[in-house]
Protein backbone atom coordinates (compact mmCIF):
# COMPACT_ATOMS: atom_id res chain seq x y z
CA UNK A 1 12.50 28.82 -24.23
CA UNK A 2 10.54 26.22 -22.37
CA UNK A 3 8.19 24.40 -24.70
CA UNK A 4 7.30 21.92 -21.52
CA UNK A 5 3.75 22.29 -20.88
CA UNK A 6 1.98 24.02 -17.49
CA UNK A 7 0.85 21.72 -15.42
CA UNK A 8 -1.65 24.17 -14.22
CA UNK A 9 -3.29 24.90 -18.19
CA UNK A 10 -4.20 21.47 -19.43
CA UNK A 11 -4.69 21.79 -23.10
CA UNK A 12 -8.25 21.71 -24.34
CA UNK A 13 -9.30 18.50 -26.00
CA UNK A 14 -9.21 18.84 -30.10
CA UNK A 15 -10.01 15.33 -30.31
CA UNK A 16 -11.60 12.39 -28.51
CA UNK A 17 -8.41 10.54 -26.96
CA UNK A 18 -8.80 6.84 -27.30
CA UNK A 19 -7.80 7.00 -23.49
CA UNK A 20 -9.82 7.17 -20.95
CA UNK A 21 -9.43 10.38 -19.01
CA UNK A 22 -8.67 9.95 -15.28
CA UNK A 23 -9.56 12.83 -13.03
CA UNK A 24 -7.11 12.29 -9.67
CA UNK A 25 -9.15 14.33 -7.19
CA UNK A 26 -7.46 15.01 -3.78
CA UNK A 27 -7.42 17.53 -0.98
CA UNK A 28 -10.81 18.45 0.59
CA UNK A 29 -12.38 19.61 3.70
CA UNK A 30 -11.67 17.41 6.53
CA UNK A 31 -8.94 17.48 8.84
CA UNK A 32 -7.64 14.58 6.66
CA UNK A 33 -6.96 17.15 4.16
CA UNK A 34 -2.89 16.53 3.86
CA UNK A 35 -3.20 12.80 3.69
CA UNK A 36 -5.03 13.18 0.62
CA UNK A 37 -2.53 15.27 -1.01
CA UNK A 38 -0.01 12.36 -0.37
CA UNK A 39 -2.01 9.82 -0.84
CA UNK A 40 -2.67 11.47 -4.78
CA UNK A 41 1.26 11.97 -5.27
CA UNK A 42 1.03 8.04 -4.97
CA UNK A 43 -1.42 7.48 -7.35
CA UNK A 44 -0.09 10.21 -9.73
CA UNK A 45 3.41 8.69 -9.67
CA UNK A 46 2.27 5.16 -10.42
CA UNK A 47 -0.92 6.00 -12.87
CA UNK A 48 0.01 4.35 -16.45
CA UNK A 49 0.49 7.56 -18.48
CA UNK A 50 0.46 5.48 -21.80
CA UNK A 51 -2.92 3.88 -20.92
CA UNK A 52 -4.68 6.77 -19.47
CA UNK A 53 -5.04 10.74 -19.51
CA UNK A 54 -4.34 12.07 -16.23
CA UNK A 55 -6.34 15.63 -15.14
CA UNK A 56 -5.72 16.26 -11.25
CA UNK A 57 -7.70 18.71 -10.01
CA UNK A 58 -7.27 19.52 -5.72
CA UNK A 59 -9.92 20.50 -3.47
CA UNK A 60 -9.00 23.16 -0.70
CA UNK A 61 -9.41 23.30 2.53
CA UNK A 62 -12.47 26.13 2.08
CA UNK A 63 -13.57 23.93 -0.63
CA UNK A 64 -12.77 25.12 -3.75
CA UNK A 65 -11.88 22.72 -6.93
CA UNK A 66 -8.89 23.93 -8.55
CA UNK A 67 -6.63 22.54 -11.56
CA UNK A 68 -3.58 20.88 -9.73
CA UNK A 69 0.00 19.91 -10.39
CA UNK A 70 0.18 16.60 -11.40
CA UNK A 71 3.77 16.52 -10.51
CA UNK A 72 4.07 13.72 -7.54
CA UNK A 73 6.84 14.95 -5.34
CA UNK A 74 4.71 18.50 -4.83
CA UNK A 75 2.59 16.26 -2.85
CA UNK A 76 4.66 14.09 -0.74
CA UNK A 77 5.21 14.70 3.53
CA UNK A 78 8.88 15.72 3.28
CA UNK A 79 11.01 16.94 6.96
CA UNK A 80 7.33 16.76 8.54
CA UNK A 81 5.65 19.25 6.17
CA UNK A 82 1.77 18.31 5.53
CA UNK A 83 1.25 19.30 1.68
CA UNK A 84 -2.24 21.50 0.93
CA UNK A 85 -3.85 22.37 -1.69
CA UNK A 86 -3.89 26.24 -2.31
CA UNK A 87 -6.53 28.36 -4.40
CA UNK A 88 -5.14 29.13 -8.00
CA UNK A 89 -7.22 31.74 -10.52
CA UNK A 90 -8.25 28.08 -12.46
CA UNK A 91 -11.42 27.04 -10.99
CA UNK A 92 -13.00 23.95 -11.94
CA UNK A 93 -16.46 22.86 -12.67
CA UNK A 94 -17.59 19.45 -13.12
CA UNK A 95 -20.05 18.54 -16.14
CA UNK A 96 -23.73 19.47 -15.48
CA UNK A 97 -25.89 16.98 -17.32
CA UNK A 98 -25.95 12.92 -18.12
CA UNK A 99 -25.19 14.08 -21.84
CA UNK A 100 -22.07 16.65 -20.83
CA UNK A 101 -18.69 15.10 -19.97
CA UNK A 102 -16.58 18.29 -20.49
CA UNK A 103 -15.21 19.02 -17.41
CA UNK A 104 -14.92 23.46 -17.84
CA UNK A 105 -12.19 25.79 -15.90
CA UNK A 106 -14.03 29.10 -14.47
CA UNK A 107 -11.37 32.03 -14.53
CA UNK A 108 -12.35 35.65 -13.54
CA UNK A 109 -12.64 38.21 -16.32
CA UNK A 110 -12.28 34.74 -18.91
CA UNK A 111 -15.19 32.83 -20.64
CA UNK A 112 -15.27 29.19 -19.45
CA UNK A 113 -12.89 26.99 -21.37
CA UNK A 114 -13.50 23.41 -21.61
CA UNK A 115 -10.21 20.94 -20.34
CA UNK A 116 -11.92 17.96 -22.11
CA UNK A 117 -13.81 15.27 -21.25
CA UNK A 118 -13.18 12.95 -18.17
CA UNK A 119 -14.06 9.44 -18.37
CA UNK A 120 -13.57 8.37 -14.26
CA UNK A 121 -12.94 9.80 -11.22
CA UNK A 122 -10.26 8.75 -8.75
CA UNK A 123 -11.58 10.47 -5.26
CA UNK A 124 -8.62 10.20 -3.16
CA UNK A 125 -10.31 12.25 -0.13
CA UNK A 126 -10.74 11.47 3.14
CA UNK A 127 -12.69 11.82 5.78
CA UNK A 128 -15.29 13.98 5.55
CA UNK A 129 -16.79 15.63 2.48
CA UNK A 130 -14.99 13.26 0.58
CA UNK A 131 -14.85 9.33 1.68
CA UNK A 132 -18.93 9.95 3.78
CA UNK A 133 -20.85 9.52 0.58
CA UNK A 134 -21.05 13.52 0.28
CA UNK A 135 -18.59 13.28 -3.10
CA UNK A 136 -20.35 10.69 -4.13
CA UNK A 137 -23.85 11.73 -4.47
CA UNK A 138 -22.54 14.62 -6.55
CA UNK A 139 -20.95 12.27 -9.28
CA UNK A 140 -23.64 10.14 -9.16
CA UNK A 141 -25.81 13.32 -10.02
CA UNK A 142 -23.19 14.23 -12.51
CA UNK A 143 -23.38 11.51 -14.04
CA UNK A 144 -19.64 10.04 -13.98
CA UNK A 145 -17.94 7.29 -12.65
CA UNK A 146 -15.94 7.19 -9.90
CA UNK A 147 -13.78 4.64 -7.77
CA UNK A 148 -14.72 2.89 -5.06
CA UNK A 149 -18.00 3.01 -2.40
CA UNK A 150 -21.06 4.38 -3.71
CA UNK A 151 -23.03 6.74 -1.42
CA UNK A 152 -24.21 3.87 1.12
CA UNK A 153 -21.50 2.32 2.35
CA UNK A 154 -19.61 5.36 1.67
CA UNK A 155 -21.70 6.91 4.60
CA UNK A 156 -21.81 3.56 6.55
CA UNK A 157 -18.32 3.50 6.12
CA UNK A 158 -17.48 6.59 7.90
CA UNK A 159 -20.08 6.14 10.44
CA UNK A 160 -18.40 4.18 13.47
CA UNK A 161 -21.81 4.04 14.96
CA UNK A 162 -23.54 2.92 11.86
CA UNK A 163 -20.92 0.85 10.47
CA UNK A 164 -21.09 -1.64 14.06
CA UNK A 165 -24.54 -1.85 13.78
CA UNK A 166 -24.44 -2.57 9.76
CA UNK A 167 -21.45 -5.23 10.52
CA UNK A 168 -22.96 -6.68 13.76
CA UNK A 169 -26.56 -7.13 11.88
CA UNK A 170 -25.11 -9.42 9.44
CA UNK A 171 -23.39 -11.36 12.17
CA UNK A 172 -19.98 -10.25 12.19
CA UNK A 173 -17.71 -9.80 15.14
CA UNK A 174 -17.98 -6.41 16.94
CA UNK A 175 -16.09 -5.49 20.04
CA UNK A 176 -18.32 -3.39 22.90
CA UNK A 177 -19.11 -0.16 22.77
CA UNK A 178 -21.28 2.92 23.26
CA UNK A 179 -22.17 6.27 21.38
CA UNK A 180 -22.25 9.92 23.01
CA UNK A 181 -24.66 11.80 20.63
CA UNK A 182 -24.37 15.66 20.84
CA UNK A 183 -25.57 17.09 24.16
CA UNK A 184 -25.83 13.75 25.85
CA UNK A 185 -22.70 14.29 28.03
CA UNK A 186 -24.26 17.35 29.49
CA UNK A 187 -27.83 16.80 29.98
CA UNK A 188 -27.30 13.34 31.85
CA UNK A 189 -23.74 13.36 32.54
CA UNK A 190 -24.20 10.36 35.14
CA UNK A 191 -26.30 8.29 32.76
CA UNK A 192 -23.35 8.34 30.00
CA UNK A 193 -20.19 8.13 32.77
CA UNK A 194 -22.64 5.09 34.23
CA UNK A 195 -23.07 3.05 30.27
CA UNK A 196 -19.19 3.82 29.34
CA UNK A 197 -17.77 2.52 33.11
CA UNK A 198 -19.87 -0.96 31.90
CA UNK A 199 -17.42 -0.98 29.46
CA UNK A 200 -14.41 -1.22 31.94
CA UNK A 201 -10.88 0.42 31.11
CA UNK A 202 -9.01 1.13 29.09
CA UNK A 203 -11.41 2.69 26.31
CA UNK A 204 -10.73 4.10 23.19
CA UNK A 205 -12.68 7.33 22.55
CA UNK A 206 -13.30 8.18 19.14
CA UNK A 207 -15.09 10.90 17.01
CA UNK A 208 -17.59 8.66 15.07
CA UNK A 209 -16.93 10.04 11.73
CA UNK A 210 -13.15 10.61 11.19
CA UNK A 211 -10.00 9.12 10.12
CA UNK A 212 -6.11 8.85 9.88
CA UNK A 213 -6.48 8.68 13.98
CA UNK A 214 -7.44 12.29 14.51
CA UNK A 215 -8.97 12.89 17.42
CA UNK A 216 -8.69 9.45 19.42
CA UNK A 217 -7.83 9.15 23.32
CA UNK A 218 -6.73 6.19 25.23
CA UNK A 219 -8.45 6.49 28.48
CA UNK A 220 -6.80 4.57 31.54
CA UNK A 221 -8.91 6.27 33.78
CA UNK A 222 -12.52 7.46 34.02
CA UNK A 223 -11.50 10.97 35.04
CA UNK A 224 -10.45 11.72 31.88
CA UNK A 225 -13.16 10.82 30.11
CA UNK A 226 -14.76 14.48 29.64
CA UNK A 227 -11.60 15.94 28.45
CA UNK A 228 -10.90 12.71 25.60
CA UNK A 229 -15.14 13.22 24.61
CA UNK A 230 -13.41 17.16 24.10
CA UNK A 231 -10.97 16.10 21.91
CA UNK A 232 -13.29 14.18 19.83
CA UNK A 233 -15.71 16.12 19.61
CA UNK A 234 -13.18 18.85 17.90
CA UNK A 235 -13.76 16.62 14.89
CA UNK A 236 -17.38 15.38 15.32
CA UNK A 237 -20.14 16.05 17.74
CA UNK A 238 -20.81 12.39 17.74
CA UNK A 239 -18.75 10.05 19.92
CA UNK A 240 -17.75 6.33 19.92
CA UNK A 241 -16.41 4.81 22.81
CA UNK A 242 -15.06 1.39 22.80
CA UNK A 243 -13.64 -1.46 25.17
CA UNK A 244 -10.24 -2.11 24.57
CA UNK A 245 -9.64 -5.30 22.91
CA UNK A 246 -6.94 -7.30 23.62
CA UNK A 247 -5.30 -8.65 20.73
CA UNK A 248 -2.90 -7.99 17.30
CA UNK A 249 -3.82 -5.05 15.60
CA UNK A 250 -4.51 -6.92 12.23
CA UNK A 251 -5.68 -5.42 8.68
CA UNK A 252 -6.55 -6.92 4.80
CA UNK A 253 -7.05 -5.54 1.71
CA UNK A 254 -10.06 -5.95 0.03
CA UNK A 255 -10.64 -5.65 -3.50
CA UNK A 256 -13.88 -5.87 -5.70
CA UNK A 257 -14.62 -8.71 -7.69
CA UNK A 258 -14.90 -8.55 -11.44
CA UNK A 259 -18.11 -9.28 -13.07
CA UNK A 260 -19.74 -10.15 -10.33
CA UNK A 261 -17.33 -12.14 -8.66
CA UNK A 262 -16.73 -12.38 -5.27
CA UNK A 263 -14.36 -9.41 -3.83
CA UNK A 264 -10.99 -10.53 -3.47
CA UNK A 265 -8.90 -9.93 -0.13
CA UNK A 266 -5.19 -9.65 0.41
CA UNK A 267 -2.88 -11.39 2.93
CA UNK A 268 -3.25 -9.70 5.90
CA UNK A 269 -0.42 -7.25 7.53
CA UNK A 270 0.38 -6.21 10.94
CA UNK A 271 0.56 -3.19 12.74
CA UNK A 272 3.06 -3.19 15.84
CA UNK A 273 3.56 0.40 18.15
CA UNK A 274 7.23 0.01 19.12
CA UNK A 275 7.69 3.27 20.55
CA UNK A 276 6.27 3.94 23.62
CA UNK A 277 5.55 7.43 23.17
CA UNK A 278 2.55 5.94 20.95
CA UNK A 279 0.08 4.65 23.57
CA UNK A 280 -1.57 3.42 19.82
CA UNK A 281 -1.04 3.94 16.39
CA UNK A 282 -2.31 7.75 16.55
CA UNK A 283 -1.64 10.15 13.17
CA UNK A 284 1.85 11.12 14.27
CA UNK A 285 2.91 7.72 14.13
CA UNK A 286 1.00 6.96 11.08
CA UNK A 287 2.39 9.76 9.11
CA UNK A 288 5.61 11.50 11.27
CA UNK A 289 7.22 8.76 13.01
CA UNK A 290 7.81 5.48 10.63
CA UNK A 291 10.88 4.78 12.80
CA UNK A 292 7.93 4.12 15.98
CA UNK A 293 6.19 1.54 13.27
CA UNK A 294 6.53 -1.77 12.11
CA UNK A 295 4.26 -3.19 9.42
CA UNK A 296 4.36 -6.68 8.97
CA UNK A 297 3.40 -7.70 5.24
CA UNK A 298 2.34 -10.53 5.65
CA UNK A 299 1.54 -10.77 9.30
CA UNK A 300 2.98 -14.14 11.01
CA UNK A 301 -0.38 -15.78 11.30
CA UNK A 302 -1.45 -19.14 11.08
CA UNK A 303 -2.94 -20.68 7.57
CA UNK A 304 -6.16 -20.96 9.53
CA UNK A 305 -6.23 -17.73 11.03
CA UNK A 306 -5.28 -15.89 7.91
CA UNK A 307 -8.30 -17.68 6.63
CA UNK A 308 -10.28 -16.26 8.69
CA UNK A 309 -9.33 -12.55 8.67
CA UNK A 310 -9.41 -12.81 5.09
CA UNK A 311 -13.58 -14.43 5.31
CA UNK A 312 -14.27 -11.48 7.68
CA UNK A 313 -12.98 -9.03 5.70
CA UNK A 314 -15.18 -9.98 2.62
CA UNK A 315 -18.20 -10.72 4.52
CA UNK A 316 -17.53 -6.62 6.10
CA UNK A 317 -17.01 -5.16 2.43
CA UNK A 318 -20.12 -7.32 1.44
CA UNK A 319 -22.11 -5.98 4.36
CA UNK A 320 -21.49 -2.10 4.20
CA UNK A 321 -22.36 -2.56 0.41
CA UNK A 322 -18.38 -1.49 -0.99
CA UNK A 323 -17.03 -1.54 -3.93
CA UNK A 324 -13.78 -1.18 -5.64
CA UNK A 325 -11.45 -0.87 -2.62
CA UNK A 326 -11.71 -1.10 1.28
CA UNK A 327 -9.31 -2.00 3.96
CA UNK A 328 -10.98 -4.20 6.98
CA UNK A 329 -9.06 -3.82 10.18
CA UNK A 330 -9.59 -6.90 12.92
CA UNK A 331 -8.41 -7.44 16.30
CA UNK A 332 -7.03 -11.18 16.26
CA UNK A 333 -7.26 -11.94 20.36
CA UNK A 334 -4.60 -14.56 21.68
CA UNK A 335 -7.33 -17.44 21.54
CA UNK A 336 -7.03 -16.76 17.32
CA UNK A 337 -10.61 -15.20 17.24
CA UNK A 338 -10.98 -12.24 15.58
CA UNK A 339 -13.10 -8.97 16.25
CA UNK A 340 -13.68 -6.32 13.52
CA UNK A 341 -12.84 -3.09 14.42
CA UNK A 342 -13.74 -0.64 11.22
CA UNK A 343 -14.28 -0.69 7.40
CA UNK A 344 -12.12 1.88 5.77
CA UNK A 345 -13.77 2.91 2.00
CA UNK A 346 -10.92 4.80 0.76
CA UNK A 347 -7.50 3.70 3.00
CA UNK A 348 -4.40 5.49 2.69
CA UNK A 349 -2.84 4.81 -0.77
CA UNK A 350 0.79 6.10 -0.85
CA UNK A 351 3.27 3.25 -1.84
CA UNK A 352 3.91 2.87 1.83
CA UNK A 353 0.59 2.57 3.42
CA UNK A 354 -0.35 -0.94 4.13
CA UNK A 355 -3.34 -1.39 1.66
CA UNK A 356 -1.07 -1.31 -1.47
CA UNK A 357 1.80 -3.12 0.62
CA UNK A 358 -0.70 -6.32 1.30
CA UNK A 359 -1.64 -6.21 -2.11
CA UNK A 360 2.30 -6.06 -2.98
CA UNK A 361 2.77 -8.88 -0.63
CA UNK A 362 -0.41 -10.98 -2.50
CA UNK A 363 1.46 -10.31 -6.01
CA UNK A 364 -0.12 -7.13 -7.30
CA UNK A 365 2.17 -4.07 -7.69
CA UNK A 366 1.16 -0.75 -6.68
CA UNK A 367 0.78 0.31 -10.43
CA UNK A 368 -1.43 -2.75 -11.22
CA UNK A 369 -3.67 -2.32 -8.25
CA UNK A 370 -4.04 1.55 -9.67
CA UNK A 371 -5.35 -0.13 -13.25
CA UNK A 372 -7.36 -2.58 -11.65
CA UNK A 373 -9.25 -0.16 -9.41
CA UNK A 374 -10.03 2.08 -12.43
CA UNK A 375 -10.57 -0.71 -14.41
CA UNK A 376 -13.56 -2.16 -12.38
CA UNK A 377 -14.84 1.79 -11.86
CA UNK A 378 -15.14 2.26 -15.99
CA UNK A 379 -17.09 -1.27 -15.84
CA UNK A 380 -19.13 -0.74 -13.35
CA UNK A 381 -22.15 2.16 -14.17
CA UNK A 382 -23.23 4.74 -12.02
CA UNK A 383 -27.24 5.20 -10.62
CA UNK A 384 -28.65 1.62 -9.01
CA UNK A 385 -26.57 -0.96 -9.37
């Protein structure tokens, strides 16, 4: 007989454990929906099981919570195969009061049974309905903490639009570009072809509010234009376009400060396409294609220049308003200045992805940066702050 217990049938909380309860929550909506399983079989890997409880629970893709398995490898991209989150009979529903931590598992033709009480949250989402400020409005009504961006700069983050203006308002380097709201193409087609040609070729055109690469065309060529706004648009009605910036693709880590402190920021890494079936880094070579990818941790930068990034990076975390964790991505052009491109709230987090691997490079292991970040979200109270 098997006395090992079910990963999917946590056992109900007796007693108070003098651990804090973690609650890993992955999966969700968005087209980013895989990358979030992964990024969780990270996190649930390295999480401290002596220091902390551990509850995952996975969102699917219709949106249901649902108790998950906490074992890692279910989660990883093995052979090419995206991981998802699929609808079990254990439903979960999080506490509905500022007095009520018990986190309670709906099952049809069952009374609710209470799982126990959960201390933080870990959102590992992205995208959106998950990193846009949407998941965190709810725990902030609920009442629990959670890591990472509050609902602000969670939105701002997401934004592309928003985020330039936020960044570029408090002075910070921000390459051209313009914005295609919904319906603008068609009612003045020659208007928008006439503000995007100002921006010369190539562009880069981008669904505003999206990650992990989905949905972004190079465009050599202005023909194209209408069928790259298209493919954008399959992920958001709103469009960014941007001038191409020459320059190393250039990112840093940035991680709150404690008690007030100044965030810190990591030493930057470097992102060079070497296949050229990869006019960019697009999601297939993120995710399917590491042997098209080199990341450079640290990039070969100059003291001064690695200065710099690491300045601009802070000064973007402390404009969108983020805390807990945020990766800062920068164009640095041959002259050594360097251009923002976008604020990510809640980067990819696997062992492999390069915010843990600049922090690995700056002397914090993967396992420490998961303590620290949970750390600072048990210290740090929800409501205004």
């Amino acid at each position: 007989m098997n006395d090992a217990p079910d990963p999917q049938q946590p056992a109900p909380a007796t007693a108070r454990s003098a651990r804090p309860r973690v609650m890993v929550l992955f999966g969700g909506r968005s087209g980013e929906h895989a990358i979030s399983c992964a990024t969780a079989g990270g996190v649930l890997r390295a999480i401290d099981r002596d220091r902390y409880d551990v509850l995952a629970v996975g969102i699917t893709p219709s949106g249901r919570w649902v108790l998950a398995d906490d074992d890692p490898d279910r989660w990883a991209i093995t052979d090419g195969r995206l991981p998802q989150v699929e609808d079990t009979a254990a439903h979960v529903l999080l506490p509905q009061a500022t007095d009520d931590r018990d986190v309670q598992v709906l099952e049809r033709g069952l009374l609710p049974r209470t799982v126990g009480e959960v201390d933080v949250v870990f959102p590992l989402l992205h995208g959106p309905f998950g990193e846009d400020g949407t998941l965190q409005g709810l725990l902030e009504l609920a009442d629990v903490r959670y890591v990472g961006a509050g609902v602000l700069a969670s939105a701002v983050g997401m934004d592309k639009h928003m985020m330039k203006l936020v960044l570029a308002g408090h002075g910070l380097p921000v390459g051209p570009f313009e914005v295609i709201r919904p319906g603008e193409l068609e009612r003045d087609p020659e208007g928008v072809v006439a503000r995007i040609k100002a921006l010369g070729l190539p562009l880069f055109v981008k669904p505003a509010r999206a990650g992990s690469s989905l949905g972004i065309s190079r465009v050599d060529d202005l023909a194209d234009l209408e069928q790259a706004v298209a493919v954008a648009r399959a992920h958001d009605p709103k469009v960014v376009v941007e001038a191409a910036i020459e320059g190393r693709e250039i990112e840093c880590g940035v991680l709150g400060g404690r008690a007030g402190e100044r965030p810190r920021a990591s030493l930057p890494g470097e992102i060079v396409v070497t296949d050229p079936r990869h006019a960019f880094y697009d999601f297939e070579a993120k995710y399917l294609d590491e042997g098209g990818v080199t990341l450079a941790c640290p990039a070969d930068l100059p003291p001064d220049v690695v200065a710099e990034v690491q300045e601009v990076a802070v000064r973007s975390f402390e404009a969108v308003g983020c805390e807990g964790i945020a990766r800062v991505d920068v164009f640095v052009t041959p002259e050594g200045r360097v251009v923002v491109n976008e604020i990510n709230t809640m980067p990819g987090f696997t062992p492999f992805s390069m915010y843990p691997r600049m922090w690995q490079a700056s002397g914090v292991t993967y396992p420490e940066l998961v303590d620290e970040l949970i750390a600072l979200a048990l210290a740090r109270p929800t409501g205004l702050r």
